[in-house]
Protein backbone atom coordinates (compact mmCIF):
# COMPACT_ATOMS: atom_id res chain seq x y z
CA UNK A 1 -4.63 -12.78 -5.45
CA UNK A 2 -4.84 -11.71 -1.69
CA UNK A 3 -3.62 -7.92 -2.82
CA UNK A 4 -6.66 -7.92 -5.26
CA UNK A 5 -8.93 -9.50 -3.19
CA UNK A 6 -7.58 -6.30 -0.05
CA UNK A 7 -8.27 -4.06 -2.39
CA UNK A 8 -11.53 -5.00 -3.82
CA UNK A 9 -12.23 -5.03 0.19
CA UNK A 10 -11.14 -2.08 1.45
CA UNK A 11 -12.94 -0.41 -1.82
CA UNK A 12 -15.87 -2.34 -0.73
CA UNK A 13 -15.76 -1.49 2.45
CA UNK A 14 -15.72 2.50 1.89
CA UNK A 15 -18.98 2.48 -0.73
CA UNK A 16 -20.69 0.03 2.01
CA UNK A 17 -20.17 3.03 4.10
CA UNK A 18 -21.36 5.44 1.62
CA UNK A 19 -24.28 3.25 0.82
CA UNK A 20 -25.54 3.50 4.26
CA UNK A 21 -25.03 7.43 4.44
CA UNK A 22 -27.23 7.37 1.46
CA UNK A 23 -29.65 5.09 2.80
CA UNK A 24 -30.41 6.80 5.47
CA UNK A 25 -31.23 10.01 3.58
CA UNK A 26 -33.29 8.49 1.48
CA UNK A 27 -35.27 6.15 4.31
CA UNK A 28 -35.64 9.96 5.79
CA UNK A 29 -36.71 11.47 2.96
CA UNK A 30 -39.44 8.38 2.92
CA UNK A 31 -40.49 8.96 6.65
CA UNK A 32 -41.23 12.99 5.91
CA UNK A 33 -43.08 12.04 2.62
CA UNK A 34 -45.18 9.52 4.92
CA UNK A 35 -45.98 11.99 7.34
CA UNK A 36 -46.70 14.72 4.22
CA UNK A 37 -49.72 12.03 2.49
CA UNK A 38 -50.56 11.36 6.36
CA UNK A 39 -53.69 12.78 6.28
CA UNK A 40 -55.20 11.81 3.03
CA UNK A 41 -53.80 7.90 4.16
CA UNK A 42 -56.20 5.68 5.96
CA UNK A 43 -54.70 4.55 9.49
CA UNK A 44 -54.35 1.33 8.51
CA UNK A 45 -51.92 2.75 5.70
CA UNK A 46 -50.12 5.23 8.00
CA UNK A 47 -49.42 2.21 10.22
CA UNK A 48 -47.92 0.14 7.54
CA UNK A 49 -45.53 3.11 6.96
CA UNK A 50 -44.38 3.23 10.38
CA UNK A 51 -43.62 -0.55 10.70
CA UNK A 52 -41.87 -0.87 7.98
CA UNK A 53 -39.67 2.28 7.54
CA UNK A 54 -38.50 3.08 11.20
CA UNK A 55 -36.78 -0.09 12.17
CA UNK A 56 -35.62 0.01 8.93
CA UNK A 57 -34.16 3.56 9.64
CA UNK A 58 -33.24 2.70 13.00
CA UNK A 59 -30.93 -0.70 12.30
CA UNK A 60 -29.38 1.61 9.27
CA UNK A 61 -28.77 4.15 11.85
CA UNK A 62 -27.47 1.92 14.65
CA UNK A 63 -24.91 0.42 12.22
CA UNK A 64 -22.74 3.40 12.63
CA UNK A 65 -22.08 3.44 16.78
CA UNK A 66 -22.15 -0.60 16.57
CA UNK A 67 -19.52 -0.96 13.58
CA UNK A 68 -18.22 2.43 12.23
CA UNK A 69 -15.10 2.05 14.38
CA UNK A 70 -13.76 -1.06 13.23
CA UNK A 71 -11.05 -0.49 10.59
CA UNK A 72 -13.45 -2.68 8.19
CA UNK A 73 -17.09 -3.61 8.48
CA UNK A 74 -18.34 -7.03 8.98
CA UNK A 75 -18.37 -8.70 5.78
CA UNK A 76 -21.65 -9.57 6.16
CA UNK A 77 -23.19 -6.29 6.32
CA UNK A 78 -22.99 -5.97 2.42
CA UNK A 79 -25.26 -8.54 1.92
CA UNK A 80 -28.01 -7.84 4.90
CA UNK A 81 -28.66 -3.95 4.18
CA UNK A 82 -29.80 -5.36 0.65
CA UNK A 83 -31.78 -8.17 1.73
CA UNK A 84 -33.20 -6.03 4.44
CA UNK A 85 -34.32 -3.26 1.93
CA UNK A 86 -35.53 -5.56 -0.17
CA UNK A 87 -37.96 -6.96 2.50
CA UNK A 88 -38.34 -3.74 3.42
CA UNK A 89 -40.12 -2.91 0.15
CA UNK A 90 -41.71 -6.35 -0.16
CA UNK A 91 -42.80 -5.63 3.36
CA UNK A 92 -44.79 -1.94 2.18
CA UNK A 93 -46.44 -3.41 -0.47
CA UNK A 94 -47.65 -6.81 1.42
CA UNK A 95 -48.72 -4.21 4.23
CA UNK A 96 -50.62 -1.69 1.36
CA UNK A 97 -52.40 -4.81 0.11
CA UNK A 98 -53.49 -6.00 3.58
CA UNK A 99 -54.22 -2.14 4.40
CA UNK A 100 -56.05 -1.27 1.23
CA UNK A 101 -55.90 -3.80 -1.76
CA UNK A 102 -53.50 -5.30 -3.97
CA UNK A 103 -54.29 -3.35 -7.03
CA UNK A 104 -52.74 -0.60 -4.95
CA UNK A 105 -49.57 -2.40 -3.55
CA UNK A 106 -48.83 -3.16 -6.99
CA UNK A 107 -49.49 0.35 -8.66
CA UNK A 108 -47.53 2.03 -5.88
CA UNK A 109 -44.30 3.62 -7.08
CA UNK A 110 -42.31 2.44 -3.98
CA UNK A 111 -41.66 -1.15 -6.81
CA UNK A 112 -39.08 1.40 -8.19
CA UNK A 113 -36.79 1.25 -5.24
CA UNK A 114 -36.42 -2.97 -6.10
CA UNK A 115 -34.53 -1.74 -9.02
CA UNK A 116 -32.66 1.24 -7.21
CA UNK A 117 -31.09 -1.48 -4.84
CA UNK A 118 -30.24 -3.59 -7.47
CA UNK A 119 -28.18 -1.03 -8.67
CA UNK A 120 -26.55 -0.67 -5.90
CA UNK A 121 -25.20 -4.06 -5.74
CA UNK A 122 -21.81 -4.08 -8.54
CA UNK A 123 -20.26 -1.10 -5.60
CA UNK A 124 -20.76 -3.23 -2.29
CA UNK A 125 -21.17 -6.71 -2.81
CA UNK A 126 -19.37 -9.54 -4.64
CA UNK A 127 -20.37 -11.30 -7.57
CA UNK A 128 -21.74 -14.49 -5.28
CA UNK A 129 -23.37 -11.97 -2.67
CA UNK A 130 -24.87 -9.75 -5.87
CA UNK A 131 -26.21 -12.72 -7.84
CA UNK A 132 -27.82 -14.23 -3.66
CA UNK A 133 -29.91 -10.62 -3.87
CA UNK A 134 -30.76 -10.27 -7.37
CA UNK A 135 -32.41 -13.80 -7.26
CA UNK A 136 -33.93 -13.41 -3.50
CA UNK A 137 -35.64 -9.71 -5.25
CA UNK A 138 -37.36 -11.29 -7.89
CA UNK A 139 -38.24 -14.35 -5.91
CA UNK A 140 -39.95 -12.06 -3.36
CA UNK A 141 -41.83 -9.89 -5.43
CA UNK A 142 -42.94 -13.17 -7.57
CA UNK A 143 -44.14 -14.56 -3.96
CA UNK A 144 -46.30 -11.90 -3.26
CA UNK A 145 -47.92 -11.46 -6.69
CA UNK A 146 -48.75 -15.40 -6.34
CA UNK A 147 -50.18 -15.22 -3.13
CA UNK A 148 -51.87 -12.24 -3.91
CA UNK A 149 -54.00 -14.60 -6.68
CA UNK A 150 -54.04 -17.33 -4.81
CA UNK A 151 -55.77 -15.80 -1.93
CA UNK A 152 -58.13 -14.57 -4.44
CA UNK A 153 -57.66 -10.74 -3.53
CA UNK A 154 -56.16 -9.97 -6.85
CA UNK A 155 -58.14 -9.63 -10.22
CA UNK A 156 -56.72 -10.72 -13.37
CA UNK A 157 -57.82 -8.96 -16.43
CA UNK A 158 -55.82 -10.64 -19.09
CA UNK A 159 -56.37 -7.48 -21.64
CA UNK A 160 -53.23 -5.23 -20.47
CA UNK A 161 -55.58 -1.87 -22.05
CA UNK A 162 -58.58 -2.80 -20.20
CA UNK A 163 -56.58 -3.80 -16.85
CA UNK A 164 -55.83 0.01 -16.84
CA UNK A 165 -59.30 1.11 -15.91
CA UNK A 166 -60.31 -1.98 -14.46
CA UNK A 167 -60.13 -2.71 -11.34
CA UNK A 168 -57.18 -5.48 -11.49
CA UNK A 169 -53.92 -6.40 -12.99
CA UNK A 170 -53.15 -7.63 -15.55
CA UNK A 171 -50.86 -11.27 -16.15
CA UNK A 172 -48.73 -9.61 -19.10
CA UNK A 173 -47.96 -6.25 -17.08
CA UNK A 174 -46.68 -8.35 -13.90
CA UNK A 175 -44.88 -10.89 -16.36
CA UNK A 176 -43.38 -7.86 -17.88
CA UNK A 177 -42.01 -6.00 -14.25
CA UNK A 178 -41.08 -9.95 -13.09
CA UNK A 179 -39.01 -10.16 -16.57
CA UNK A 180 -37.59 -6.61 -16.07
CA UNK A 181 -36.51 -7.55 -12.36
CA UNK A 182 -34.77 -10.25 -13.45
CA UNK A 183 -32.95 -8.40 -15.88
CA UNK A 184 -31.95 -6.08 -13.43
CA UNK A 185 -30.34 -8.56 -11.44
CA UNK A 186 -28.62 -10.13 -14.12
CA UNK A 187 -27.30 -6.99 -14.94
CA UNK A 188 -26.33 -6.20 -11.45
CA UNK A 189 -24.51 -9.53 -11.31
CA UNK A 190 -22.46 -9.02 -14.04
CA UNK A 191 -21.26 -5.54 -13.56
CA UNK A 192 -20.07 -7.16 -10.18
CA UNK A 193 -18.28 -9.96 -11.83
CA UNK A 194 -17.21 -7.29 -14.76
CA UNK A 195 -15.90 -5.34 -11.81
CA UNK A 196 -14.06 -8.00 -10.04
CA UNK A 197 -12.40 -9.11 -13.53
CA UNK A 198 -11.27 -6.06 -14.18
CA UNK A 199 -9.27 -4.68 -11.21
CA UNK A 200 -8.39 -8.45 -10.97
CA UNK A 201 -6.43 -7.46 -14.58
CA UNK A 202 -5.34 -4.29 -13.33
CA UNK A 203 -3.96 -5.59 -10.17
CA UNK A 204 -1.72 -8.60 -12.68
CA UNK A 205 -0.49 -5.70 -14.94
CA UNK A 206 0.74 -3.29 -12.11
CA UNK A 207 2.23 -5.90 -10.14
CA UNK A 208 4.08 -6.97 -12.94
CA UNK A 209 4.98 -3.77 -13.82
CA UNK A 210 6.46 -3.15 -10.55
CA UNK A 211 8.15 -6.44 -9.98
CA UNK A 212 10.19 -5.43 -13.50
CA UNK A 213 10.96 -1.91 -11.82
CA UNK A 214 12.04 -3.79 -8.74
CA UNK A 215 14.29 -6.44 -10.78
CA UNK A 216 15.95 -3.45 -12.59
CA UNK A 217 16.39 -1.45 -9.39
CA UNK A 218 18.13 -4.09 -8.04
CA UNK A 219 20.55 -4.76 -10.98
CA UNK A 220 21.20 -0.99 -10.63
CA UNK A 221 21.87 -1.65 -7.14
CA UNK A 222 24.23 -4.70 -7.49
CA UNK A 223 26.11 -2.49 -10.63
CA UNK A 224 26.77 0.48 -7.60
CA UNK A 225 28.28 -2.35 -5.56
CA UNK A 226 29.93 -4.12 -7.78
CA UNK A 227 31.16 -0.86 -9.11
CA UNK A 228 33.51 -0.31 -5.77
CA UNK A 229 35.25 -3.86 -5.57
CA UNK A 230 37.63 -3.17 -9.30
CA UNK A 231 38.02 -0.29 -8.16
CA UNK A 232 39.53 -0.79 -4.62
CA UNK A 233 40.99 -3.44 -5.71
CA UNK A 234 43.39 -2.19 -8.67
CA UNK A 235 44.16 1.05 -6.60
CA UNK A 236 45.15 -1.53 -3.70
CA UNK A 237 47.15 -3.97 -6.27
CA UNK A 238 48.84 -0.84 -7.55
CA UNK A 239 49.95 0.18 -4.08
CA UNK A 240 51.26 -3.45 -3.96
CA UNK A 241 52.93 -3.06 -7.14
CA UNK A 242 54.99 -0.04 -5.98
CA UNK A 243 55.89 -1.66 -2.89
CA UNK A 244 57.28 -5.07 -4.35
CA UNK A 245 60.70 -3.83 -4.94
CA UNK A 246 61.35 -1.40 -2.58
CA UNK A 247 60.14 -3.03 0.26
CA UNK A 248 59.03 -6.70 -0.38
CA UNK A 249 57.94 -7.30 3.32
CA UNK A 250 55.59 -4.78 3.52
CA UNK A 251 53.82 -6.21 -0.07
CA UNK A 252 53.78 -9.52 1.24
CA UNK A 253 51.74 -8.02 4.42
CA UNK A 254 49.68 -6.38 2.01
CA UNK A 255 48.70 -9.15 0.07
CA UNK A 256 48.02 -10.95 3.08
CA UNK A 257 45.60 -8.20 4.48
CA UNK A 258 44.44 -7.94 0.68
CA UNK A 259 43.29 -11.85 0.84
CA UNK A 260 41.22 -11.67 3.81
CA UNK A 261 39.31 -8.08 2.86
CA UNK A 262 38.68 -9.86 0.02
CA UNK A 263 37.42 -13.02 1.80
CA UNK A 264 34.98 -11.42 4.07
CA UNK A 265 33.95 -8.79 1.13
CA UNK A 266 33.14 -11.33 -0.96
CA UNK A 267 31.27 -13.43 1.95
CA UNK A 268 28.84 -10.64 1.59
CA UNK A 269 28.80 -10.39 -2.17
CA UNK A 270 25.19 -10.92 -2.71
CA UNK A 271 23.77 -8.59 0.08
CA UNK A 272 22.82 -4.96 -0.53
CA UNK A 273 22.78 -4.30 3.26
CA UNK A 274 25.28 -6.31 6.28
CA UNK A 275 25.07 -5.13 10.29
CA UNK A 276 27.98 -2.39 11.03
CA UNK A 277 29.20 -4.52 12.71
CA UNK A 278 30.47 -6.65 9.73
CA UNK A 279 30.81 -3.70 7.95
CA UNK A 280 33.65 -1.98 10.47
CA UNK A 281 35.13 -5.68 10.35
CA UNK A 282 35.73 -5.36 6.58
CA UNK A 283 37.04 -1.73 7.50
CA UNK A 284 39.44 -2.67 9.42
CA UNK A 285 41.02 -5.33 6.91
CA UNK A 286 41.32 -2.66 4.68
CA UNK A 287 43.00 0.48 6.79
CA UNK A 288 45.16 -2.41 7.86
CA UNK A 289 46.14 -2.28 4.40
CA UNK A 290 46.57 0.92 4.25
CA UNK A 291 48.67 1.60 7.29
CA UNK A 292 50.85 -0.83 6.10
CA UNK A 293 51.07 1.08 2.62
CA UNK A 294 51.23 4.77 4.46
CA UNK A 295 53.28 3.21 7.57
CA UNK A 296 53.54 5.87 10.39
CA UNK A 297 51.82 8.54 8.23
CA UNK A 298 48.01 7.57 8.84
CA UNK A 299 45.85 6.66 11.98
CA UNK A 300 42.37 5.95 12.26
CA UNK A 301 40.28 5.47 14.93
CA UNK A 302 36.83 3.78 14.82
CA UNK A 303 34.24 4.66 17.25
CA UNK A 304 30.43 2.95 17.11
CA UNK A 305 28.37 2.72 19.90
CA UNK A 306 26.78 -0.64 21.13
CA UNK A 307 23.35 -0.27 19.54
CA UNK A 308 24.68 1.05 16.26
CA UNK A 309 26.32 -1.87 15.58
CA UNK A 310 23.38 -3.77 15.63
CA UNK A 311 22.00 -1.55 12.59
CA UNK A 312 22.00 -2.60 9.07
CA UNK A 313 24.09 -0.58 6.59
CA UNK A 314 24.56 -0.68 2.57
CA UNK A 315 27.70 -3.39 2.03
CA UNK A 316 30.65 -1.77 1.17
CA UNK A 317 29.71 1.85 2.50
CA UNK A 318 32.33 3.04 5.11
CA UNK A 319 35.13 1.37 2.69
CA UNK A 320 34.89 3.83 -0.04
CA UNK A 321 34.86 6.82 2.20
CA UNK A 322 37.07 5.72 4.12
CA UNK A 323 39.47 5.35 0.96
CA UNK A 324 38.43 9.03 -0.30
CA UNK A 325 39.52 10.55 2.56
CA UNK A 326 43.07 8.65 2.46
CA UNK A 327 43.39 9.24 -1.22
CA UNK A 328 42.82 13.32 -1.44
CA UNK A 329 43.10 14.11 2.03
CA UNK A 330 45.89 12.08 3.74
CA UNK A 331 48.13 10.89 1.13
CA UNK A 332 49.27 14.22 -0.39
CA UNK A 333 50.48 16.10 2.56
CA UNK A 334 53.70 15.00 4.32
CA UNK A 335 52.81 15.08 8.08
CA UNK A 336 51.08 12.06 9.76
CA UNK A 337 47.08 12.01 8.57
CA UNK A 338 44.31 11.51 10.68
CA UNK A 339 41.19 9.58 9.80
CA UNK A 340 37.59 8.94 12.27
CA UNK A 341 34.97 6.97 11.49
CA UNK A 342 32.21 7.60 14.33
CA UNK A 343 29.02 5.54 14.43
CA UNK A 344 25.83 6.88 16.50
CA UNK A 345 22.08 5.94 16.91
CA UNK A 346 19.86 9.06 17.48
CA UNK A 347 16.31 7.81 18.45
CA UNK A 348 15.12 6.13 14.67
CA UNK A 349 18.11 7.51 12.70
CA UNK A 350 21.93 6.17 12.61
CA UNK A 351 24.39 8.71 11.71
CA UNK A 352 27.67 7.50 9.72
CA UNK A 353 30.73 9.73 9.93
CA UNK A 354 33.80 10.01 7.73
CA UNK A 355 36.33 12.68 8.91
CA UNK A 356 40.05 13.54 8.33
CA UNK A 357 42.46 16.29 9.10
CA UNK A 358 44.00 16.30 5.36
CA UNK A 359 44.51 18.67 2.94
CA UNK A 360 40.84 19.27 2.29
CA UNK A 361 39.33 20.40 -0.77
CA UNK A 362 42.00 22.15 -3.01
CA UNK A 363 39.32 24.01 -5.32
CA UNK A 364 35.92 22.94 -5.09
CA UNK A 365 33.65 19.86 -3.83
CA UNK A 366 33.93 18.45 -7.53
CA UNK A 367 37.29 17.80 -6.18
CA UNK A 368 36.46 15.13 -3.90
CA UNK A 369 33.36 13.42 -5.62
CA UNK A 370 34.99 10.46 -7.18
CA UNK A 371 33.69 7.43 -8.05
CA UNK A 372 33.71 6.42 -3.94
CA UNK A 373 31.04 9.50 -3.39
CA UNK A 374 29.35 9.37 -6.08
CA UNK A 375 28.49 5.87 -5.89
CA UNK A 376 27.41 6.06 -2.77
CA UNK A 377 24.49 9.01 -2.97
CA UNK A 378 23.06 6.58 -6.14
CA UNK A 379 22.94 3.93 -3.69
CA UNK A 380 21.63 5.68 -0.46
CA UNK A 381 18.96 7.13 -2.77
CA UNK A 382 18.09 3.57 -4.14
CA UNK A 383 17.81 1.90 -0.98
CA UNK A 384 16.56 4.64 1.30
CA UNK A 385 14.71 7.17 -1.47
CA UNK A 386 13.61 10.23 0.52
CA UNK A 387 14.68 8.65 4.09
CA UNK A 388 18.63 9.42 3.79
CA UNK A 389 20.64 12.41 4.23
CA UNK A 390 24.26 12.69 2.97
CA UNK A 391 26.47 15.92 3.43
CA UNK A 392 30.02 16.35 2.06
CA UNK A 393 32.21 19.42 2.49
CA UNK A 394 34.92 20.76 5.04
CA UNK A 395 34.29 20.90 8.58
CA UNK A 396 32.83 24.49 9.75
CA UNK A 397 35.42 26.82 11.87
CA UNK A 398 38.46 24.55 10.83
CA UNK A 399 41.22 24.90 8.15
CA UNK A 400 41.72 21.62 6.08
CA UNK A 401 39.76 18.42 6.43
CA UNK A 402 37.19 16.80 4.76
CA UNK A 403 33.84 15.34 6.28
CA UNK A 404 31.18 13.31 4.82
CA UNK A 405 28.31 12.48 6.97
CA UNK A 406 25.61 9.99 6.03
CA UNK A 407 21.89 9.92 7.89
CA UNK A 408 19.96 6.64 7.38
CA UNK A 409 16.99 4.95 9.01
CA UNK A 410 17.65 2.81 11.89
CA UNK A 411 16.55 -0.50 11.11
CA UNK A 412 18.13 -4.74 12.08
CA UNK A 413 15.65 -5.79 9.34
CA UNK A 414 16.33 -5.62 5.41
CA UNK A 415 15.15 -1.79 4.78
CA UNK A 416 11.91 -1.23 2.60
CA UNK A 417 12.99 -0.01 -0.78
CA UNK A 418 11.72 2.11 -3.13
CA UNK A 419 10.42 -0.32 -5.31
CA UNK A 420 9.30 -2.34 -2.38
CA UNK A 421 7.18 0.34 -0.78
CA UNK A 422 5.46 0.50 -4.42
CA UNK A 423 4.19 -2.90 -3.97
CA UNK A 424 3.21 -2.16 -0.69
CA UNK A 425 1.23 0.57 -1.36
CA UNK A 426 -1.44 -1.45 -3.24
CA UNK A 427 -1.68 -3.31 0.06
CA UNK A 428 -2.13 -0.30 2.08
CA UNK A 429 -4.92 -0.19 4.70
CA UNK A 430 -8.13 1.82 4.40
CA UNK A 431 -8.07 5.22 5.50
């Protein structure tokens, strides 16, 4: 309900502005078409003109250096400028009647611009604040009709054909504009509420529509990472396998590094994103593994700096990389295998490097995009959409080696994602 009721206000709050553009054209406009009939208008009549419509004009004009550079107008603007208008015109035709008489006040085609107000209402105001003006319109213009007969200035002619050329009204043709004021309003008042009802709908069906998007973006998130723990773990049970006979102490220090990689993965199973920190921490359980497997034939170094390791990365990214480059770069040549992981914050941006001095690619990138790389570009472009960078391929000017380096946003809180920033963007601020 507070999304719908932002939105209704920052919609609000831009035709309030418009309104008042368009108010002051047309109090203008009113002002110039004064001072056109000036001459042929008594100076009683010329005077009612210029009370009424210039501090009208002026408060419509002062409304833009006094509250045009707030993000939103005060919320009660949307209900004076209508009840000012309206007094405004109740104001003219009070003044015409004092000036002149009431048959004129009442004639005078300036009654129109009750109605063009009340039209006004269902883009500015709220159902309560439309339904406060609709009622205070007709209540006005019914106030001055009575006190126009009860002062005894107004002649009733109760024929409506005669009243024409008379010198009068007549009951039936006030009852009629009275009856067609307050149908006006009513109108007005329920095009507002019509209004409200409907983006109020809207809103429910979009939200829900994005918080099923967002449920099945994050099942296709959890898959990714589920995705990576079978299969580290059977290609680390099969290098366990292998090892059993030949060299039974090195499997039992295998399992043993296999039982706490698993304990602090799976401490993290629910969690699409964990600080580096953690994440090098898991890393390190499993090249431990690994160097026991490879024994003198691989090193790797880790190097983060202090505020990277504050950041928050996707669980289970480094691992999979890490176990890529081992895999088709270390593992099939014979000499001892390097393998860096380098972690570095550059302004907003955290940079995640994966580099070793193996083989390289025997034939073409296709080589090397298993399920380890693959996996993760579906899950840096569900978390981070647009805001990642990932680039895979040999290191320029050397011979051999494989690099993948990832580009993320910095961030210590959970990172906006996709789905989240569509939810958001109903939310968004005005302008």
């Amino acid at each position: 309900m507070a999304t719908q009721s932002s939105v209704l206000d920052v919609e609000r709050d831009r035709a309030e502005r418009l309104l008042n553009g368009v108010r002051v054209v047309v109090l203008s406009l009113l002002g110039l078409a004064a001072l056109v009939y000036a001459p042929s208008l008594t100076p009683a009549l010329r005077r009612v003109n210029m009370v009424v419509l210039l501090p009208t004009l002026a408060w419509t004009v002062l409304q833009v250096p006094l509250f045009y550079h707030r993000r939103m107008l005060p919320p009660w603007l949307s209900v004076t400028n209508p009840v000012v208008d309206i007094t405004a015109v109740t104001a003219i035709l009070g003044g015409y009647a004092f000036a002149a008489s009431p048959e004129l006040a009442l004639e005078t085609p300036i009654i129109a611009a009750y109605f063009i107000i009340l039209a006004a209402l269902p883009v500015a105001s709220s159902t309560r604040k439309a339904a406060f003006v609709a009622v205070l319109a007709v209540c006005e213009y019914a106030a001055l009709v009575t006190a126009f007969v009860a002062s005894g200035s107004l002649t009733l002619v109760m024929n409506p054909v005669a009243a024409v050329t008379a010198t009068g009204v007549s009951p039936l043709d006030e009852g009629a504009k009275l009856l067609l004021l307050a149908c006006a309003g009513a109108v007005a008042t329920y095009a507002t509420r019509w209004q409200e009802r409907l983006t109020t709908r809207y809103s429910d069906v979009s939200r829900a529509s994005e918080r099923l998007r967002a449920q099945l973006d994050q099942a296709q998130l959890q898959t990714l990472k589920l995705q990576l723990q079978p299969h580290f773990l059977f290609n680390t049970l099969n290098a366990i396998t292998a090892l059993v006979h030949r060299d039974p102490a090195r499997a039992e220090q295998m399992v043993t590094g296999l039982s706490e990689l698993l304990r602090f993965s799976l401490g993290s199973v629910g969690e699409q994103e964990i600080t580096l920190a953690r994440e090098l921490e898991v890393l390190e359980h499993y090249v431990g593994i690994q160097q026991v497997r490879f024994h003198d034939r691989l090193s790797v170094s880790i190097d983060a700096d202090g505020e990277a390791s504050h950041a928050l990365v996707p669980n289970l990214i480094l691992q999979p990389l890490v176990e890529n480059a081992i895999k088709h770069g270390i593992a099939p040549r014979a000499a001892v295998g390097h393998v860096r992981v380098e972690a570095r914050r550059h302004g907003g941006t955290l940079t995640l490097v994966v580099r070793d001095d193996g083989v390289g690619e025997q034939q073409a990138a296709s080589r090397r995009e298993g399920v380890g790389l693959t996996n993760t570009r579906a899950r840096l472009a569900s978390l981070y959409g647009e805001a990642h960078r990932i680039v895979a391929g040999g290191p320029d000017g050397r011979v051999g080696g494989f690099e993948v380096r990832i580009e993320i946003p910095f961030h210590t809180e959970p990172a906006p994602r996709r789905i989240a920033a569509l939810l958001e963007h109903a939310e968004s601020s005005h302008g």
